[in-house]
C-alpha atoms as a PDB file:
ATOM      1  CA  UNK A   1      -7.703  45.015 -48.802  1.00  0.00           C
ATOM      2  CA  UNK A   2     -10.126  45.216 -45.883  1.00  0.00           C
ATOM      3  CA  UNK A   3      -7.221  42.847 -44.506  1.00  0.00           C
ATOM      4  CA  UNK A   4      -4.823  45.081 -44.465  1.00  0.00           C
ATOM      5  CA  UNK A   5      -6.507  48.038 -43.390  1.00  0.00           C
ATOM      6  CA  UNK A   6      -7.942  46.471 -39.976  1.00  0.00           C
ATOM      7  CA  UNK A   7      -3.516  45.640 -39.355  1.00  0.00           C
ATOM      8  CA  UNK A   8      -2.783  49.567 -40.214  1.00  0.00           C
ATOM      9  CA  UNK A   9      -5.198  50.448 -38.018  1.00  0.00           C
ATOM     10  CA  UNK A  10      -4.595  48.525 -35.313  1.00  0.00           C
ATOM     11  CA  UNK A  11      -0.618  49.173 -35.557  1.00  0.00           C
ATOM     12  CA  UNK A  12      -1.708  52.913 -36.253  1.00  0.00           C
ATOM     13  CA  UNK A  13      -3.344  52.987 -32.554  1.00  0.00           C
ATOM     14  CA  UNK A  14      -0.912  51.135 -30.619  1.00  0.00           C
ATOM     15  CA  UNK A  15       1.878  52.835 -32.187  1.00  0.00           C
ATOM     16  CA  UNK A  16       0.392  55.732 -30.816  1.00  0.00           C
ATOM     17  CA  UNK A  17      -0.702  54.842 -27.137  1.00  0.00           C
ATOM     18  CA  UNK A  18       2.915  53.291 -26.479  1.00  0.00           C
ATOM     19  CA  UNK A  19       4.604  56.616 -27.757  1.00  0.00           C
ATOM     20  CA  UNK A  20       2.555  58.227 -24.827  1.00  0.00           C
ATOM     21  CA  UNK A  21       2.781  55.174 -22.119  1.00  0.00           C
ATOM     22  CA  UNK A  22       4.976  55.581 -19.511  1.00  0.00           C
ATOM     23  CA  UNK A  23       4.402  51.685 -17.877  1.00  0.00           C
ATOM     24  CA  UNK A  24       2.860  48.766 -19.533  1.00  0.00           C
ATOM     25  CA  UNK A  25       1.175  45.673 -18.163  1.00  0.00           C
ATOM     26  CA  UNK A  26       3.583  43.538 -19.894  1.00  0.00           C
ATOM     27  CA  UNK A  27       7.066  41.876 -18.077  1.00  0.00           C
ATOM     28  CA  UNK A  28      10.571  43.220 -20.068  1.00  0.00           C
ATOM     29  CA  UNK A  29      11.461  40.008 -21.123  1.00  0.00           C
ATOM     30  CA  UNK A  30       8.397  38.151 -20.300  1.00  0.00           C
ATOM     31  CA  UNK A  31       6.182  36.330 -22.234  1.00  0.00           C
ATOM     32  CA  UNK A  32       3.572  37.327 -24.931  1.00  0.00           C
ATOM     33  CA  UNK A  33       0.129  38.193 -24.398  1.00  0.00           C
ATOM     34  CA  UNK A  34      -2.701  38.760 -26.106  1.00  0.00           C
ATOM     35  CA  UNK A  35      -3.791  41.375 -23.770  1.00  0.00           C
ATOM     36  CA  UNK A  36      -1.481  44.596 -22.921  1.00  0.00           C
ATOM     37  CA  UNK A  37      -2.251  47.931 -20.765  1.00  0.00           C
ATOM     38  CA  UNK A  38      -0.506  51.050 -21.703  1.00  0.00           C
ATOM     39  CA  UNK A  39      -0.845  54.154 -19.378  1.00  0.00           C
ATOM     40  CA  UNK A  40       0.214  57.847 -19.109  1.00  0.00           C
ATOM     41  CA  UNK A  41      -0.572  61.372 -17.555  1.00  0.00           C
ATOM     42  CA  UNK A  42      -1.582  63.839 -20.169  1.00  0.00           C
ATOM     43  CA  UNK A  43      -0.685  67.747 -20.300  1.00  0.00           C
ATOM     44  CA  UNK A  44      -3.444  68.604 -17.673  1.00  0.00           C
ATOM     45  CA  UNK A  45      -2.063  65.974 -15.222  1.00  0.00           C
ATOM     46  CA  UNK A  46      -5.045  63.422 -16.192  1.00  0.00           C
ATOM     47  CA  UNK A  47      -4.184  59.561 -15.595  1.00  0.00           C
ATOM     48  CA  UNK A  48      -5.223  57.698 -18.986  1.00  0.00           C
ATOM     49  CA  UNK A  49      -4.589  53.303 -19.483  1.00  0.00           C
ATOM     50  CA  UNK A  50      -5.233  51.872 -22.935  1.00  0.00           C
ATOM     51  CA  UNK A  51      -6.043  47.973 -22.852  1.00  0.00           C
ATOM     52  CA  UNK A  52      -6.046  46.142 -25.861  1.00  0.00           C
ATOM     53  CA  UNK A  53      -8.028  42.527 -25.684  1.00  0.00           C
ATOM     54  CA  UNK A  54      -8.074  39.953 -28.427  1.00  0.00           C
ATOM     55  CA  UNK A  55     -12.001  38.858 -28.203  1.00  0.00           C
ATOM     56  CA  UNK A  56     -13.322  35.304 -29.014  1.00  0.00           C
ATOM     57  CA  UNK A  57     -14.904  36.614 -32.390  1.00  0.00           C
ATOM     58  CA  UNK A  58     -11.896  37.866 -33.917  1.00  0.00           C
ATOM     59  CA  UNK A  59     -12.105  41.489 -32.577  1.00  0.00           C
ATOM     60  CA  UNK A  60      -8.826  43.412 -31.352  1.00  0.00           C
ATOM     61  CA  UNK A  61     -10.293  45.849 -28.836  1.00  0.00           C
ATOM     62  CA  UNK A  62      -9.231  49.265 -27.106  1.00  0.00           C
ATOM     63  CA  UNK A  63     -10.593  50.421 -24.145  1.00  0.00           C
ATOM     64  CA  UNK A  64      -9.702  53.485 -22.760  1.00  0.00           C
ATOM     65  CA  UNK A  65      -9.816  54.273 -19.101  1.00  0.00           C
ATOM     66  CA  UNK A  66     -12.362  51.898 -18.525  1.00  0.00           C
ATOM     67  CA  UNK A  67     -15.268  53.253 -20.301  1.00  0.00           C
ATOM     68  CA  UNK A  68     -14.451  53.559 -24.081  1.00  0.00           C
ATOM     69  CA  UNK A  69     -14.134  50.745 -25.961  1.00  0.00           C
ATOM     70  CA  UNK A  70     -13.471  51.032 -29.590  1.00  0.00           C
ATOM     71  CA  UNK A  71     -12.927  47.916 -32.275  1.00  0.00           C
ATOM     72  CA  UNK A  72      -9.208  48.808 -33.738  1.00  0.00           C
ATOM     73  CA  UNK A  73      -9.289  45.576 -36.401  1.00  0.00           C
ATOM     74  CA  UNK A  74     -11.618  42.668 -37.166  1.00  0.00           C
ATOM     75  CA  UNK A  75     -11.201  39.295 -38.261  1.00  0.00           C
ATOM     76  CA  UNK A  76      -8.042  38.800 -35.809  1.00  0.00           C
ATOM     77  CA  UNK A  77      -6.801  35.552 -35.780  1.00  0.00           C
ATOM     78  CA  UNK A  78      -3.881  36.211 -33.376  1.00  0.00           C
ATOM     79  CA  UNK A  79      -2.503  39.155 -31.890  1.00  0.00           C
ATOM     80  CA  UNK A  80       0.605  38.830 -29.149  1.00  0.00           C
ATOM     81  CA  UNK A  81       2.212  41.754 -27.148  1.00  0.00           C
ATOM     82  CA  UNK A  82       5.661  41.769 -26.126  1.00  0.00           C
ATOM     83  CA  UNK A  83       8.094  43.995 -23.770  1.00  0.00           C
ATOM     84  CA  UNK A  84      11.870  44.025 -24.443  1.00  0.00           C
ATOM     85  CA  UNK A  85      14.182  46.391 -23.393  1.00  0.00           C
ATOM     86  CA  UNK A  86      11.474  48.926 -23.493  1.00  0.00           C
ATOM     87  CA  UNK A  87      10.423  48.394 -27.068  1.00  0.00           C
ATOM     88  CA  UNK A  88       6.964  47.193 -27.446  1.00  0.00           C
ATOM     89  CA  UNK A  89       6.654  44.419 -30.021  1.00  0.00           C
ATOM     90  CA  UNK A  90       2.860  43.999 -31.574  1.00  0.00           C
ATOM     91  CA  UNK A  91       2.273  41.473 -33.872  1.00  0.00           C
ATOM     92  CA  UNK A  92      -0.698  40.581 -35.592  1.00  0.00           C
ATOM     93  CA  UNK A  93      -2.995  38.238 -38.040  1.00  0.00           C
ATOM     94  CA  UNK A  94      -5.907  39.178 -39.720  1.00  0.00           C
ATOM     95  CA  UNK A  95      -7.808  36.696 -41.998  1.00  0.00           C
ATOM     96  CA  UNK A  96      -7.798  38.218 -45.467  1.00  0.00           C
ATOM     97  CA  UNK A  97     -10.217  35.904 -47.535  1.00  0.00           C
ATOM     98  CA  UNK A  98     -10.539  32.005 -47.234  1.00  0.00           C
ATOM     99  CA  UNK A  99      -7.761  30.187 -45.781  1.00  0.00           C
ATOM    100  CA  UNK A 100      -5.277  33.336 -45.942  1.00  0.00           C
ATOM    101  CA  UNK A 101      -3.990  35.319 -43.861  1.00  0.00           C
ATOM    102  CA  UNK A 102      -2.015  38.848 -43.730  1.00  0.00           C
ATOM    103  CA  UNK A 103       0.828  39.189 -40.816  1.00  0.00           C
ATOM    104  CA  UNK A 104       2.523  42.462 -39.218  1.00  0.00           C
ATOM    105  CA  UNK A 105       4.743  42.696 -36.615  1.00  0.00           C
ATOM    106  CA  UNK A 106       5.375  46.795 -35.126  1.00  0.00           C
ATOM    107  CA  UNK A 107       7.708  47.479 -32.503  1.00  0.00           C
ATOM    108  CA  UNK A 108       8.058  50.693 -30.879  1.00  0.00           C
ATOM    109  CA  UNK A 109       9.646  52.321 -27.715  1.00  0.00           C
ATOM    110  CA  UNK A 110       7.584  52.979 -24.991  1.00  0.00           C
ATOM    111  CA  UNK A 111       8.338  56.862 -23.906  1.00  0.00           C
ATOM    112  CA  UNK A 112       9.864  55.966 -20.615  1.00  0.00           C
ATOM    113  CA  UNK A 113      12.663  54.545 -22.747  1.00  0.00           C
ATOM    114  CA  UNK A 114      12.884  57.480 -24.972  1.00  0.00           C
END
């Protein structure tokens, strides 16, 4: 359960950050990574990036703007990010109890491609 909350979370917060991006960090066509930047300018003109890391202990991290960071899922055993076409492709694995694993994959346009 705990499992599949961390991935709905996680999916529920990059979902939303590359409905608002305008660029990305990652290549159209390029290769996965396990780190991606998202930014946009708000309603008031503001400037806002969204990086998402995969830490060494399992942690899929958000920082925002360079000050936040929040923890959007734990016990990550991979996470990739992809560009294609300007759909966003996040896939992830969380461990869900010994030797198992729970997988989703979310893709979603960025808003430049809207």
């Amino acid at each position: 359960v705990l499992a599949t909350k961390d991935i709905r979370n996680a999916e529920s917060w990059v979902a939303t950050d590359v409905a608002n991006a305008l660029s990305t960090s990652l290549v159209d066509g390029g290769s996965t990574s396990t780190q991606a930047t998202l930014s946009w300018t708000d309603g008031g003109g503001f400037a806002h990036d969204a990086t998402y890391t995969l830490a060494q202990d399992g942690d899929l991290l958000r920082g925002l703007d360079g000050t936040v960071t929040t923890t959007v899922a734990r016990g990550v055993t991979e996470a990739s990010f992809g560009l294609l076409d300007g759909s966003v492709t996040f896939a992830i694995t969380v461990a869900s109890s010994p030797g198992q694993t729970r997988s989703s994959t979310l893709i979603t346009n960025l808003m430049a491609s809207n």
